[in-house]
Protein backbone atom coordinates (compact mmCIF):
# COMPACT_ATOMS: atom_id res chain seq x y z
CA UNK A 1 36.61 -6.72 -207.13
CA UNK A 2 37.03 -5.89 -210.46
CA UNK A 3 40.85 -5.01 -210.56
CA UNK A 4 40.87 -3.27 -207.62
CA UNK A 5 43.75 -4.05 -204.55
CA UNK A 6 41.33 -3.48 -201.51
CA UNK A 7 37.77 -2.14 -200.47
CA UNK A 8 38.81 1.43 -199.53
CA UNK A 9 40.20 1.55 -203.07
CA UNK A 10 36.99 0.30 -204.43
CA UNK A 11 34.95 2.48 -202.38
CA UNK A 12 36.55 5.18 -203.36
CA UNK A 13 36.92 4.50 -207.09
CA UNK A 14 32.80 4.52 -206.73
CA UNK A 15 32.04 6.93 -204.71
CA UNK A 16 33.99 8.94 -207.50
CA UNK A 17 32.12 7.37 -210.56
CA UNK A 18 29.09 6.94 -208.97
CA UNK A 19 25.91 9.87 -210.55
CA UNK A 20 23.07 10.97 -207.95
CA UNK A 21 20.22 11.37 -210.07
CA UNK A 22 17.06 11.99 -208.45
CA UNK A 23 13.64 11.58 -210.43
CA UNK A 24 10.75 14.18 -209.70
CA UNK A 25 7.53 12.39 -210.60
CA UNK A 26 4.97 13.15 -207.93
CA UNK A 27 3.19 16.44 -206.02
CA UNK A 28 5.18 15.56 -203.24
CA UNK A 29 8.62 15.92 -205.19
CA UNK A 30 7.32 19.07 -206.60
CA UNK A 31 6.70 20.90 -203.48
CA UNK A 32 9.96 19.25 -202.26
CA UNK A 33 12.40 20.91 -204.72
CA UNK A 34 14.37 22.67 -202.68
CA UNK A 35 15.18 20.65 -200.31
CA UNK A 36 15.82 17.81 -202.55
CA UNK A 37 18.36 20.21 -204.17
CA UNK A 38 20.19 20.34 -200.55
CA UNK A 39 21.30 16.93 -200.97
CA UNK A 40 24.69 16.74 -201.12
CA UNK A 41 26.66 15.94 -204.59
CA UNK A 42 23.38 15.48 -206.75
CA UNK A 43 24.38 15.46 -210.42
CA UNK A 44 21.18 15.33 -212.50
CA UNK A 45 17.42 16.22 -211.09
CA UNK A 46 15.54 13.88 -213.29
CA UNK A 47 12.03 15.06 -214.77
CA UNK A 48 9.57 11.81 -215.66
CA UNK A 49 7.36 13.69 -217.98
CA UNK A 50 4.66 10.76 -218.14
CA UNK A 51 4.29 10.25 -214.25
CA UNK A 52 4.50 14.25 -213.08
CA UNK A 53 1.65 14.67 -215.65
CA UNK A 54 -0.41 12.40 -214.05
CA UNK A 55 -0.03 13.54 -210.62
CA UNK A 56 -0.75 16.65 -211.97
CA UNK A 57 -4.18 15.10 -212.80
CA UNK A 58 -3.73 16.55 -216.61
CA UNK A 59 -2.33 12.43 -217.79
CA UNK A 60 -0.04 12.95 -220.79
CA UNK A 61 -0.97 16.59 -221.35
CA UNK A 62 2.31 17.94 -221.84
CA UNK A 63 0.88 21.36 -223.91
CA UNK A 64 -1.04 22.28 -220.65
CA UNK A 65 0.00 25.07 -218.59
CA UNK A 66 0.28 23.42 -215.39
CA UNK A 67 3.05 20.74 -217.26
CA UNK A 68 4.66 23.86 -218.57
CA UNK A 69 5.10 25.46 -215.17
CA UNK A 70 6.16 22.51 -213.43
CA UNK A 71 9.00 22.16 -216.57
CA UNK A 72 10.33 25.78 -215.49
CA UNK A 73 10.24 25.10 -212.10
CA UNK A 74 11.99 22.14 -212.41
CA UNK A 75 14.82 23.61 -214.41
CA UNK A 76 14.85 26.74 -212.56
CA UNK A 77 15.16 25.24 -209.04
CA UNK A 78 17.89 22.99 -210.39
CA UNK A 79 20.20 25.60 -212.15
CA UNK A 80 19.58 27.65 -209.08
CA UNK A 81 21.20 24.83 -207.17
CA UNK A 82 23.90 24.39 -209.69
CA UNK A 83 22.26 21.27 -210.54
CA UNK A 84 21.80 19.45 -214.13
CA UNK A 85 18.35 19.36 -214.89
CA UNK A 86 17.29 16.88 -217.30
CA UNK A 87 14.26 15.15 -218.94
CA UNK A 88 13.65 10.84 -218.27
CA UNK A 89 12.63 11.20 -222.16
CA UNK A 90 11.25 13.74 -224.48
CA UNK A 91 7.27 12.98 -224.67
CA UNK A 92 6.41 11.89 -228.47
CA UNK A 93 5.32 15.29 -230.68
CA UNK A 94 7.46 17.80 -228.13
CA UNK A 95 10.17 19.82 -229.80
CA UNK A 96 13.65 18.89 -227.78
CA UNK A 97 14.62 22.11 -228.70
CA UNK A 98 12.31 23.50 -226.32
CA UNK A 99 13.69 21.68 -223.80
CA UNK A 100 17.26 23.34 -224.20
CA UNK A 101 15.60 26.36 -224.45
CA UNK A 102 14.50 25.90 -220.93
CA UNK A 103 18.16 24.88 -219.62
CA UNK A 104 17.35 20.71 -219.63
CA UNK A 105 21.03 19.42 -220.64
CA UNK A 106 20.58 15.69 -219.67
CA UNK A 107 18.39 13.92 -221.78
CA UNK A 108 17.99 9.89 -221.28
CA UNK A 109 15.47 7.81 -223.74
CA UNK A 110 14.33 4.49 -222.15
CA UNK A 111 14.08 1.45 -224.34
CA UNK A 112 10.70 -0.09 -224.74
CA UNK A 113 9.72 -3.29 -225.87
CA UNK A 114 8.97 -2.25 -229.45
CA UNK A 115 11.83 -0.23 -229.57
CA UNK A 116 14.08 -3.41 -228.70
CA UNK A 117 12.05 -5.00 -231.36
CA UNK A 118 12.37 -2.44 -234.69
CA UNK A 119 15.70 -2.56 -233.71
CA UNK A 120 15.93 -7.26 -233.67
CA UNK A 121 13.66 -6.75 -236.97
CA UNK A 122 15.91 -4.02 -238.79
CA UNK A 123 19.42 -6.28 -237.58
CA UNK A 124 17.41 -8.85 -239.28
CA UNK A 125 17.11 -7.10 -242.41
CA UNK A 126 20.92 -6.17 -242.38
CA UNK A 127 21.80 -9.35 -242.36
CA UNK A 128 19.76 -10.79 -245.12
């Protein structure tokens, strides 16, 4: 088990290590904030920008003011709880500065298929 002596050591060495990251992505998270919050030992309350906006019924809209007020609530629920909250990725043409502003501090950026491959074509370049 990966240098470890015995399970309870194991289990413990993860249960240390291990994040609880939640993602809020539908209504039914939304109106569930606070009680998602009351689950013990969460580290991060993830926002997916792209999803939430399209149960919000306003797809990919991420200037409209229903977006904007789910983005406070989100960070305000989770600093109430003394919870990180953070962004799955910062939608293209948004300022991550705003973000901050708002009290995100966790910020992931998924890799997409054309990201993997700028990045194979620009190795390729290097090594030429």
């Amino acid at each position: 088990m990966g240098g470890f002596e015995n399970y309870r050591e194991y289990m413990d060495t993860v249960n240390e290590e291990l994040s609880i990251i939640p993602m809020i992505e539908t209504m039914q998270a939304m109106n569930n904030l606070e009680a998602i919050l009351t689950v013990p030992d969460i580290d991060v309350l993830l926002m997916g920008p792209s999803d939430l906006s399209i149960n919000l019924d306003i797809p990919l809209d991420y200037h409209n003011p229903k977006y904007q007020k789910a983005l406070d609530k989100i960070a305000a629920a989770s600093q109430d709880a003394g919870v990180i909250p953070g962004m799955y990725f910062i939608p293209g043409g948004q300022d991550p500065k705003s973000f901050i502003d708002r009290g995100f501090k966790f910020f992931t950026q998924p890799w997409s298929i054309s990201a993997t491959q700028g990045i194979q074509q620009q190795l390729q370049t290097i090594k030429r």
